[in-house]
Protein backbone atom coordinates (compact mmCIF):
# COMPACT_ATOMS: atom_id res chain seq x y z
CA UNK A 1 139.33 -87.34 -53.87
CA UNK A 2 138.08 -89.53 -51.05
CA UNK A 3 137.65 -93.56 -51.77
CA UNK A 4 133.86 -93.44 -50.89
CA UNK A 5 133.35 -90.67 -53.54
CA UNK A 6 135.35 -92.49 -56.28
CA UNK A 7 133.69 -95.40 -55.54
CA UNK A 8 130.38 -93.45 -56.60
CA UNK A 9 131.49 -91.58 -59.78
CA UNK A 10 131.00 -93.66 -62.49
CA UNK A 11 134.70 -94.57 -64.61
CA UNK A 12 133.47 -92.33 -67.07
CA UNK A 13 133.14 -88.89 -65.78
CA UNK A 14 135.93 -86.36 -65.74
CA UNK A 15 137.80 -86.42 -62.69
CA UNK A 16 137.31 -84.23 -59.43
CA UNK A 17 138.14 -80.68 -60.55
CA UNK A 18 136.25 -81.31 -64.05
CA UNK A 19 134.87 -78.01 -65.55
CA UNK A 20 132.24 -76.39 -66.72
CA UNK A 21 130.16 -76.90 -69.86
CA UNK A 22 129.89 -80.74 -70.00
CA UNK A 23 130.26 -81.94 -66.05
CA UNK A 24 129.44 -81.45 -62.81
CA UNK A 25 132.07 -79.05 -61.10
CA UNK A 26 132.54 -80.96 -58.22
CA UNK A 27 131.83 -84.41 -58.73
CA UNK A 28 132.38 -84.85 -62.72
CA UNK A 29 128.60 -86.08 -63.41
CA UNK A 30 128.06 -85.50 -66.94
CA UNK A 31 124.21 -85.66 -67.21
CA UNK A 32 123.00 -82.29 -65.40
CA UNK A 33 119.40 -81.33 -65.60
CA UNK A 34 118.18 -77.94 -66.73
CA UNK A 35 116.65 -76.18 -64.23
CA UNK A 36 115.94 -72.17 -65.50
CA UNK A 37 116.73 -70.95 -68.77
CA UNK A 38 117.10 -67.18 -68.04
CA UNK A 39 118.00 -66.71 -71.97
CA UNK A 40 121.49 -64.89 -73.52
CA UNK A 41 122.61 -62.10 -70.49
CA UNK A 42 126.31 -60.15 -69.96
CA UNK A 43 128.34 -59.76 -67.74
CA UNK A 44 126.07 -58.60 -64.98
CA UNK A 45 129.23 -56.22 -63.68
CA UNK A 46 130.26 -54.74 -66.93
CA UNK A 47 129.18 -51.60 -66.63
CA UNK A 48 129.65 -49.54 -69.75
CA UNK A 49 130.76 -46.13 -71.16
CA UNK A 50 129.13 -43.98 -73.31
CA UNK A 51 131.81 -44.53 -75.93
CA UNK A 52 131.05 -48.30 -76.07
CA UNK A 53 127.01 -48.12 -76.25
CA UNK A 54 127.39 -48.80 -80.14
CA UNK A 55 130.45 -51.31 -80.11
CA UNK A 56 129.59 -54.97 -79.80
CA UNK A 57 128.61 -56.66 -76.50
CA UNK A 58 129.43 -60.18 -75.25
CA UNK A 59 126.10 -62.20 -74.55
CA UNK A 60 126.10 -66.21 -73.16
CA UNK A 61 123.45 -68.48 -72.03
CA UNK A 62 122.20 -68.28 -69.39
CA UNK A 63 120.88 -71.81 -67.71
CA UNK A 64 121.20 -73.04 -64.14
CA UNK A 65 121.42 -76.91 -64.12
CA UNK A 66 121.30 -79.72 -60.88
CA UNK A 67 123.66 -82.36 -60.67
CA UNK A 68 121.09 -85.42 -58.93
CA UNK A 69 124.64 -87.08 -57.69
CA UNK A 70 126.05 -83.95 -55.21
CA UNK A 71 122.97 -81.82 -55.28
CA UNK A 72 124.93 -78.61 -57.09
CA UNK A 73 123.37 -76.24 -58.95
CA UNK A 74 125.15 -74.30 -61.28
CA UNK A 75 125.21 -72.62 -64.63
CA UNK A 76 127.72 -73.33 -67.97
CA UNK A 77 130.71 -71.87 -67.72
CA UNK A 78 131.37 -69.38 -70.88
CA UNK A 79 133.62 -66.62 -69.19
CA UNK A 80 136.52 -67.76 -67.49
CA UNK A 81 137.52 -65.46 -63.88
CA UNK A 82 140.27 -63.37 -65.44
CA UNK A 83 138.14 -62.05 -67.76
CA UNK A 84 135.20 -61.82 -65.22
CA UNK A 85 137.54 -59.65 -62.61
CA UNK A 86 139.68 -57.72 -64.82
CA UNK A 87 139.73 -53.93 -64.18
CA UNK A 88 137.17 -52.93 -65.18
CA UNK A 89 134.99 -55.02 -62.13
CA UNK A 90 132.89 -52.53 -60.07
CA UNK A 91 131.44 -54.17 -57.02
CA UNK A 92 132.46 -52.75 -54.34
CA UNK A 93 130.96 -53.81 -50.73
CA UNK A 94 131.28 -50.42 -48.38
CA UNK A 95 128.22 -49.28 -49.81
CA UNK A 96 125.41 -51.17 -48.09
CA UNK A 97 125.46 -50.03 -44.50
CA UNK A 98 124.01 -53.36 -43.24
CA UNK A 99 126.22 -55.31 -44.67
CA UNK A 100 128.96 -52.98 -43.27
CA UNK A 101 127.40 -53.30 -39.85
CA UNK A 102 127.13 -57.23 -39.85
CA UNK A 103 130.83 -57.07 -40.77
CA UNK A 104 131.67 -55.41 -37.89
CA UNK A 105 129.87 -58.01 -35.59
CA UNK A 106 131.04 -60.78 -37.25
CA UNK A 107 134.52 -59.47 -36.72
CA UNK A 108 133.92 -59.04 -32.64
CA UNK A 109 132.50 -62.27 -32.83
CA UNK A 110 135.35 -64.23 -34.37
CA UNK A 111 137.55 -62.51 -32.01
CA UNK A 112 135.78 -63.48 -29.05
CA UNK A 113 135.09 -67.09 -30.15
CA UNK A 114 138.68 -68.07 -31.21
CA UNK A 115 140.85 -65.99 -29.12
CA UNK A 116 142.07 -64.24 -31.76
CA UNK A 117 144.71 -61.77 -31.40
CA UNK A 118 148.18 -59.80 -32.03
CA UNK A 119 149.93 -63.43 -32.71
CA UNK A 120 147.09 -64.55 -34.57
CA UNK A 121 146.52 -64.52 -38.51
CA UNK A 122 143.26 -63.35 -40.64
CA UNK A 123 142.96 -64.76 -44.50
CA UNK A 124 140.12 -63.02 -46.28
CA UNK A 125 139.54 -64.90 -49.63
CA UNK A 126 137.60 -62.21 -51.94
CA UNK A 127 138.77 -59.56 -49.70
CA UNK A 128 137.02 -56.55 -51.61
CA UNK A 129 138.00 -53.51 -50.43
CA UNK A 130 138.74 -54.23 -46.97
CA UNK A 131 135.14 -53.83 -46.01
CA UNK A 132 135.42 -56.50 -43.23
CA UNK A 133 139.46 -56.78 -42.38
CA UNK A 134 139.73 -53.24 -41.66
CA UNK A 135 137.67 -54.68 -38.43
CA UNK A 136 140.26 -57.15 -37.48
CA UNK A 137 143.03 -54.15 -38.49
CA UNK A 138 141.13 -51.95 -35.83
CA UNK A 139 141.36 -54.46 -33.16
CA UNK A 140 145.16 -55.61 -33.79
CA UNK A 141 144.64 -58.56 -35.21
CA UNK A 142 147.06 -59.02 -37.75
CA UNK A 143 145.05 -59.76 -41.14
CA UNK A 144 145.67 -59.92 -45.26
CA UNK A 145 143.28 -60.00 -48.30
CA UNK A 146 143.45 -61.73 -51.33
CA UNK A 147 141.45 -59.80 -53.72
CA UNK A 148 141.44 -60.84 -57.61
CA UNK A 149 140.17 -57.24 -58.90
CA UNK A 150 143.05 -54.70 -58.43
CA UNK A 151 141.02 -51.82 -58.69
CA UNK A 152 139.20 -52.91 -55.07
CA UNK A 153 142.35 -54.30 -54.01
CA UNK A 154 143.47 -50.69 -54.02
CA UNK A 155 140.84 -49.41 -52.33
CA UNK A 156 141.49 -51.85 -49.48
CA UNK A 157 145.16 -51.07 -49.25
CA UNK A 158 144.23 -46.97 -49.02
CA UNK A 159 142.46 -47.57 -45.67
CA UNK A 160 145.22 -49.93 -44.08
CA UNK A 161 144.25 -53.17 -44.88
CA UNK A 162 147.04 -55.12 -46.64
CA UNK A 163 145.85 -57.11 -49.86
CA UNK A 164 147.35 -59.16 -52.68
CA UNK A 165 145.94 -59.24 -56.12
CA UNK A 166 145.88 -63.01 -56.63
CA UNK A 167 143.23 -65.18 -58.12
CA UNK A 168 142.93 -68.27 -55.17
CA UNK A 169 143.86 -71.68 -55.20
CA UNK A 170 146.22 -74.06 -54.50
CA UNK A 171 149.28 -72.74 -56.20
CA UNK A 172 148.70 -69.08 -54.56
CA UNK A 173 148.06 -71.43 -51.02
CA UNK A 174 151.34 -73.16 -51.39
CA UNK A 175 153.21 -70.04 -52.33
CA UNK A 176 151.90 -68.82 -48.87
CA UNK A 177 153.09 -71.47 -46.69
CA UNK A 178 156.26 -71.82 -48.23
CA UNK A 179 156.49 -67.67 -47.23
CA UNK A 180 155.53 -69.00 -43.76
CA UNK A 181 151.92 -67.78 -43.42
CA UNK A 182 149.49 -70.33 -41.89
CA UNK A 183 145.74 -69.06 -41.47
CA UNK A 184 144.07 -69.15 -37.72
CA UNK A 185 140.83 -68.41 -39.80
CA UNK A 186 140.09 -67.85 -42.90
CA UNK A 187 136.85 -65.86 -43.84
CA UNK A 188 135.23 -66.40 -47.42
CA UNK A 189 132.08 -64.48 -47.93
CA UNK A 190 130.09 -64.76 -51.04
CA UNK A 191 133.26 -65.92 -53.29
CA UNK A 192 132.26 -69.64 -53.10
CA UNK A 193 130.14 -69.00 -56.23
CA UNK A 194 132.18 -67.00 -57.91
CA UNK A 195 134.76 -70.02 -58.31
CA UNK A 196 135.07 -71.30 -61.40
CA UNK A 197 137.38 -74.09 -60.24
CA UNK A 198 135.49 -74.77 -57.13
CA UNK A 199 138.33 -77.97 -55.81
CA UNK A 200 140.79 -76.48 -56.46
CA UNK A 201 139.79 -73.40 -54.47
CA UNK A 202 138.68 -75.30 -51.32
CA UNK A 203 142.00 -77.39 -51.78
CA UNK A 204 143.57 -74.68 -51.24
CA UNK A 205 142.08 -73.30 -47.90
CA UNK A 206 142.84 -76.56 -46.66
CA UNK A 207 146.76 -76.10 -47.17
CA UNK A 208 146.43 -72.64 -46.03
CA UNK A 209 144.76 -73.30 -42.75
CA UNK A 210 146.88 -73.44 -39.65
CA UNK A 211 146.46 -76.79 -37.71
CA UNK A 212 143.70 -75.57 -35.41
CA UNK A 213 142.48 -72.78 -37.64
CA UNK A 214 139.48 -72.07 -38.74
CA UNK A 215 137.01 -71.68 -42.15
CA UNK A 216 133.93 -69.40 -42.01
CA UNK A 217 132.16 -69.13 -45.45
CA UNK A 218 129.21 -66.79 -46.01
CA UNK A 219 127.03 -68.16 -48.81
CA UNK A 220 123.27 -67.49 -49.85
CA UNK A 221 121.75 -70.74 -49.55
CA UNK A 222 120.11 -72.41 -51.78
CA UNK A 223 116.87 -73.34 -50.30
CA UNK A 224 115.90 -69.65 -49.86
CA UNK A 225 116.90 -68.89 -53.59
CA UNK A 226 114.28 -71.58 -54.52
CA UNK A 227 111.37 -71.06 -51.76
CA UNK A 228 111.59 -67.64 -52.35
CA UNK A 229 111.98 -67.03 -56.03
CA UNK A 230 115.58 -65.49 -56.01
CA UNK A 231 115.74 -66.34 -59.76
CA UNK A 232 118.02 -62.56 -60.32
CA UNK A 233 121.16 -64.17 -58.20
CA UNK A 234 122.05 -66.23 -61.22
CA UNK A 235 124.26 -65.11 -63.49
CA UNK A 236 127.79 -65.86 -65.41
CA UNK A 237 129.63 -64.28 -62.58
CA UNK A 238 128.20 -67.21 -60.05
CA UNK A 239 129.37 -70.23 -61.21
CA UNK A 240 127.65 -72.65 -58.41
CA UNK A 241 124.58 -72.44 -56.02
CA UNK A 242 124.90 -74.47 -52.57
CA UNK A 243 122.62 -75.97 -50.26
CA UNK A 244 124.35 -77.13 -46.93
CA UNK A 245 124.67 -80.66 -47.67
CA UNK A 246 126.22 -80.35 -50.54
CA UNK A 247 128.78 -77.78 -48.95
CA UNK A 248 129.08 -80.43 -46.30
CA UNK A 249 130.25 -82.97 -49.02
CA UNK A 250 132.55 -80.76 -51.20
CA UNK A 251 134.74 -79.09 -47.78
CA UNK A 252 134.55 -83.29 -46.68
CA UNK A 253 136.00 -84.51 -50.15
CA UNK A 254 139.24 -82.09 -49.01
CA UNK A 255 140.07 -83.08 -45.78
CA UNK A 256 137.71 -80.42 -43.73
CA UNK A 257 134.59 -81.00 -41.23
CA UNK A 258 131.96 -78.31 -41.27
CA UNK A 259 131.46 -78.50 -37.45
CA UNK A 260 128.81 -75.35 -36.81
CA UNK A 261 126.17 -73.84 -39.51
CA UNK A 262 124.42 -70.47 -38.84
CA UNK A 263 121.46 -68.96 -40.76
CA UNK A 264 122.15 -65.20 -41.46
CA UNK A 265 119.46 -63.01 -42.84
CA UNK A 266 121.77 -61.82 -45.61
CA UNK A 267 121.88 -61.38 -49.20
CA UNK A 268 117.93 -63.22 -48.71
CA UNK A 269 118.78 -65.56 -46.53
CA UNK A 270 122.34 -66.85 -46.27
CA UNK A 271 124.76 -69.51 -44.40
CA UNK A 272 127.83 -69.75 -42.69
CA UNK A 273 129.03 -72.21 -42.03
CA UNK A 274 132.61 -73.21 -39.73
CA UNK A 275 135.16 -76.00 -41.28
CA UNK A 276 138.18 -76.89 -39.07
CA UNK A 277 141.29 -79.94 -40.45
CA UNK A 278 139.35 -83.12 -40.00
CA UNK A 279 141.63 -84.68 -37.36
CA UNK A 280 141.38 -81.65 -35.48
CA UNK A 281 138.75 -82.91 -33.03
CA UNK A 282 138.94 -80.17 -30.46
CA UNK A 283 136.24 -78.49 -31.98
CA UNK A 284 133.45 -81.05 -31.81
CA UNK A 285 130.12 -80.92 -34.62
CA UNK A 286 127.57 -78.92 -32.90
CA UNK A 287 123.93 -80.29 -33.84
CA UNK A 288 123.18 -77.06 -36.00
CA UNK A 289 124.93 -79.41 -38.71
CA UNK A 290 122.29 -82.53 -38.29
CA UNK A 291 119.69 -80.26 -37.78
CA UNK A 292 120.46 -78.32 -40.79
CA UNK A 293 120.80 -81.55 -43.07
CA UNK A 294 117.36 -81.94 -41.60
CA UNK A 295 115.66 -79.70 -42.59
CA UNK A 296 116.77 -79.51 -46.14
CA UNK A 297 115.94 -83.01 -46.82
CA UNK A 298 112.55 -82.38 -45.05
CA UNK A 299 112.36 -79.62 -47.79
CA UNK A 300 113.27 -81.66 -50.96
CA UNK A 301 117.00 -79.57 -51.92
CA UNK A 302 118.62 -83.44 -52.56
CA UNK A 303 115.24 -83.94 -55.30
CA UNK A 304 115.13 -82.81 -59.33
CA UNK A 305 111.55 -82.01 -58.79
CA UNK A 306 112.01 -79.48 -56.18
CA UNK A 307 114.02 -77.38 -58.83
CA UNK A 308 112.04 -77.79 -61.88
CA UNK A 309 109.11 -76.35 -60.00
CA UNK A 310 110.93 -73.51 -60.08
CA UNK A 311 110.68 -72.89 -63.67
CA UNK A 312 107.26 -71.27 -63.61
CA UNK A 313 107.39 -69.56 -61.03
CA UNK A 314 110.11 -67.31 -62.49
CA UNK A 315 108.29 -66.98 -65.56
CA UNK A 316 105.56 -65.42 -63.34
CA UNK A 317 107.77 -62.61 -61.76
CA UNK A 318 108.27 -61.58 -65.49
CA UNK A 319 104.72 -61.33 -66.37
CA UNK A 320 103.93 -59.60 -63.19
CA UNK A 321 106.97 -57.29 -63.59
CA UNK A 322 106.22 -56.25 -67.11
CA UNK A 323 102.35 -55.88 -66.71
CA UNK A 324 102.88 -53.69 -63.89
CA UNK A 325 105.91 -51.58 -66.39
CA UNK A 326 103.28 -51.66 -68.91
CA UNK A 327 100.43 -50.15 -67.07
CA UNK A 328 102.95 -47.62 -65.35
CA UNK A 329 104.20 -46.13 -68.55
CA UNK A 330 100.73 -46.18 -70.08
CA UNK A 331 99.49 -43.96 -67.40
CA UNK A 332 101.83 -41.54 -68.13
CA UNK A 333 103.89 -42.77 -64.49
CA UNK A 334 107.93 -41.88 -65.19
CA UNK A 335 110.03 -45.27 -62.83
CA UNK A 336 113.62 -45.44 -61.56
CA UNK A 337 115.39 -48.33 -60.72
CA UNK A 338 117.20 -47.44 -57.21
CA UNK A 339 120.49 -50.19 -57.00
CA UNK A 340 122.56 -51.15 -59.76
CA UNK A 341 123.63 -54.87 -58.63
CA UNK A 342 124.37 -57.49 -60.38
CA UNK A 343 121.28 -59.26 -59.59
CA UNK A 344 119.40 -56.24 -61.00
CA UNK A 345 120.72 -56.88 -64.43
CA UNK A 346 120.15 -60.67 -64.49
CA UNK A 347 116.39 -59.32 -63.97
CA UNK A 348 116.15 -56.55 -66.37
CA UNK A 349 117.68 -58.73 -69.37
CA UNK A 350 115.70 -61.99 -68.15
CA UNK A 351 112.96 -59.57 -68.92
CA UNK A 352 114.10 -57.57 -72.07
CA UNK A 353 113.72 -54.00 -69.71
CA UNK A 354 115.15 -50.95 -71.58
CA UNK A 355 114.58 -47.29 -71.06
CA UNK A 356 111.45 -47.52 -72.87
CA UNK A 357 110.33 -49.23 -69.32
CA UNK A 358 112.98 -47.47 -66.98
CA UNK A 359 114.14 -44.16 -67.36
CA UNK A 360 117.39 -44.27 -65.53
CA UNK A 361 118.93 -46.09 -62.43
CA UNK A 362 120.70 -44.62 -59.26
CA UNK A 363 123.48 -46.17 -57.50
CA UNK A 364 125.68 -44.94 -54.32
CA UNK A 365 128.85 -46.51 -55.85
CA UNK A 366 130.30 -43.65 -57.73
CA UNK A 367 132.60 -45.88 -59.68
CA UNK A 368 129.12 -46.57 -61.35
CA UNK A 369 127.62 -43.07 -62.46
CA UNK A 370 127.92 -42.04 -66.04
CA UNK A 371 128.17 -45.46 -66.88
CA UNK A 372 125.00 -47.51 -67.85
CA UNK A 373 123.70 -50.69 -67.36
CA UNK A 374 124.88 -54.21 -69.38
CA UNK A 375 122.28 -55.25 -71.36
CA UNK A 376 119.97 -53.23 -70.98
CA UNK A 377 121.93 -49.88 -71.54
CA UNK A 378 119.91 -47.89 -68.77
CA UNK A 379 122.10 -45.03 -67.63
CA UNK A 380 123.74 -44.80 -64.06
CA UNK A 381 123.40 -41.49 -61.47
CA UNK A 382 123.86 -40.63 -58.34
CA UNK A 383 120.74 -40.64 -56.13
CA UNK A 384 120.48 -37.13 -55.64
CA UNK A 385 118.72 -38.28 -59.58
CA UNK A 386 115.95 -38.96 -57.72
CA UNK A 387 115.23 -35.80 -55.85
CA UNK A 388 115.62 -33.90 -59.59
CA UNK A 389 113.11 -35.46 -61.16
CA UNK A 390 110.66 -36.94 -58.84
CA UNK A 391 109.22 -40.47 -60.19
CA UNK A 392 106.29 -41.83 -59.35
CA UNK A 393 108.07 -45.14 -58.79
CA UNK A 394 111.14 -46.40 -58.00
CA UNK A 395 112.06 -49.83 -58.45
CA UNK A 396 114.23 -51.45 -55.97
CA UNK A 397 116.57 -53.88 -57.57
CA UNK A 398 118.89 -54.63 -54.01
CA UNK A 399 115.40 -56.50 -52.76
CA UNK A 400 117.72 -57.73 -49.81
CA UNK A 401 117.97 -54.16 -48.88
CA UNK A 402 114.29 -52.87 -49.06
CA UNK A 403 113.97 -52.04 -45.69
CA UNK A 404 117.58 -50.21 -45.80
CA UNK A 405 116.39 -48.32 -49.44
CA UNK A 406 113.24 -47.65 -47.92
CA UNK A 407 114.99 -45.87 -44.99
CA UNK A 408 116.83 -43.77 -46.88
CA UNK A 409 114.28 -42.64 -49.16
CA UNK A 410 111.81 -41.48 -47.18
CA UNK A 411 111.86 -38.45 -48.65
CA UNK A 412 110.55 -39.60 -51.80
CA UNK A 413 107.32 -39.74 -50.26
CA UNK A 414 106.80 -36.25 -50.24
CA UNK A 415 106.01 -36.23 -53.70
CA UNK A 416 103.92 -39.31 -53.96
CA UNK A 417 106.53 -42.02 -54.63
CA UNK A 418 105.50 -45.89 -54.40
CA UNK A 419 108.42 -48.85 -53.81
CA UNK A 420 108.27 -51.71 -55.91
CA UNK A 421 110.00 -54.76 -55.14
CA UNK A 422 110.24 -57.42 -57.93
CA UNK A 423 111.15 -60.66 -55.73
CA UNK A 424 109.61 -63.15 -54.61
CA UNK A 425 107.03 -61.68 -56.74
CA UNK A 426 105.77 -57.59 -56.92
CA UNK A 427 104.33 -55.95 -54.55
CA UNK A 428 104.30 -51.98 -54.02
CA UNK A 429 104.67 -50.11 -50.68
């Protein structure tokens, strides 16, 4: 913990590292401010069998709260990781062919940048199943995963991309070094918010980074989630919610400079940003970073009031969700959900949406079919579903892949079928 941030922690707060329930998770603040209650929700991943429809199932609150001191949002911690990424954890990211594709670039681009190559070493943090090192594996770039979920970790290792199952920190990062691995970069995509202990994880990419190595983290950023009404990305499973600034301060607070920030179009509007050793001054701060701070204080992210606004708003994509469900289902109109993410069941819960409302949901991951929905207890198919039975409307839950979904159910329009996407608020196409 730096001096300067001591200094502005007050003696009574929980030290750097604190948890969950009562303090900030960064900067030990104990007086958060509710933001969104999104009411009692699962785990939005827990996909369940028919045989466990009937048993009990786990609900927690579900609030997002801002810390005024950092500027984090994040929600109460009631499910520790372990339990969160135990085997029975289904996402798995080869099924979105975007996000596939801006793998693939970002790979070439890293290459290219940092003169990566056969000497070189690749760290992917959250590592999946091996839906972006399998690039640096096809350009001989030496590359391993760290993947807490051993059933994706498996699927990684089946197409050649090597992968430990090891939850991340600074006791895995030490174990590393000590085996002689040092990191020339270290990707992190969308696991930043799924850290429960969030120094402890960025402690450790600091000891795992090679002297002139380099961090790229892919995170949806906060401003967009607020502008634009992405309510359905909170859940258990996403402990904290960034804006660049406070990023900025957290990777500072361990010893690392964010020297470049670039706005992706992902997940509804993400960042990446680059971190590099603080004394390692060969890679100067572009003036994307200044820019960036900019332009978020311009739009209010470091102020309460900016957040609380947000409140109402949400409540309004329920009312317009279940008016239009309402009318739909009057009419005699059968709807599908197309999508099964995580963000999908944050929404149906939030808005009490059963099969009364939804008659089933389709999903390309086939680890998902014949399973149904947490919560909510819609069941999972394939999306050949669709073709069978021929809704009148198919809700798309993925909203960051409408024009993708749309694509590739164009035949749906041969019988009639309308797309409804529920955020930032309805429309129909």
């Amino acid at each position: 913990m730096s001096t300067a941030l001591a200094e502005e922690t007050r003696n009574e707060r929980a030290p750097l590292g604190a948890s969950s329930r009562g303090a900030c998770r960064f900067c030990g603040n104990p007086e958060l401010h509710l933001v969104v209650d999104l009411g009692m929700s699962p785990l939005c991943e827990n996909f369940l069998s028919r045989d466990q429809l009937l048993a009990m199932e786990p609900f927690y609150p579900l609030r997002a709260l801002f810390c005024e001191d950092c500027g984090l949002m994040q929600v109460e911690e009631y499910v520790g990781g372990r339990e969160i990424f135990d085997s029975q954890y289904m996402y798995f990211s080869s099924y979105s062919d975007s996000w596939l594709s801006h793998c693939k670039k970002y790979a070439e681009q890293m290459i290219g940048r940092f003169d990566l190559n056969s000497t070189s070493l690749v760290v992917e943090l959250a590592s999946n199943d091996g839906y972006l090192l399998k690039n640096f594996v096809e350009r001989g770039v030496p590359c391993l995963g760290i993947e807490p979920a051993e059933k994706v970790a498996d699927a990684a290792r089946k197409i050649g991309v090597p992968t430990r199952v090891e939850y991340f920190g600074t006791e895995v990062a030490q174990q590393m070094v000590a085996e002689g691995l040092h990191a020339d970069l270290i990707p992190a995509n969308n696991v930043l918010a799924h850290v429960p202990d969030l120094n402890d994880f960025v402690a450790g990419m600091k000891i795992l980074l090679a002297k002139s190595g380099v961090i790229t983290v892919e995170f949806p950023h906060l401003m967009n989630l607020i502008e634009s009404n992405q309510f359905d990305t909170i859940y258990q499973e996403h402990y904290c919610y960034y804006s660049f600034s406070t990023v900025e301060r957290i990777f500072a607070a361990h010893g690392i400079t964010l020297f470049d920030v670039e706005e992706l179009p992902t997940h509804g509007g993400s960042l990446r940003i680059f971190g590099r050793h603080s004394d390692h001054l060969t890679l100067p701060v572009l003036p994307s970073v200044t820019d960036m701070r900019h332009r978020e204080f311009e739009k209010g992210c470091h102020r309460l009031e900016t957040y609380q606004a947000f409140a109402e708003r949400v409540a309004e994509v329920k009312r317009g969700l279940l008016e239009f469900l309402i009318k739909a289902r009057r009419e005699g109109k059968r709807v599908a959900a197309y999508g099964a993410p995580g963000k999908g069941n944050t929404l149906l819960n939030y808005c009490g949406i059963r099969q009364d409302f939804i008659e089933y949901a389709v999903d390309r991951n086939p680890y998902k079919h014949g399973r149904f929905l947490p919560g909510t207890h819609i069941p999972v198919f394939a999306p050949e579903r669709l073709a069978e039975t021929r809704p009148e409307y198919v809700l798309i839950l993925p909203w960051n892949l409408k024009e993708e979904i749309v694509s590739q159910l164009a035949y749906a329009r041969q019988w009639g079928a309308r797309f409804v996407v529920p955020i930032p608020q309805l429309s129909i196409c």
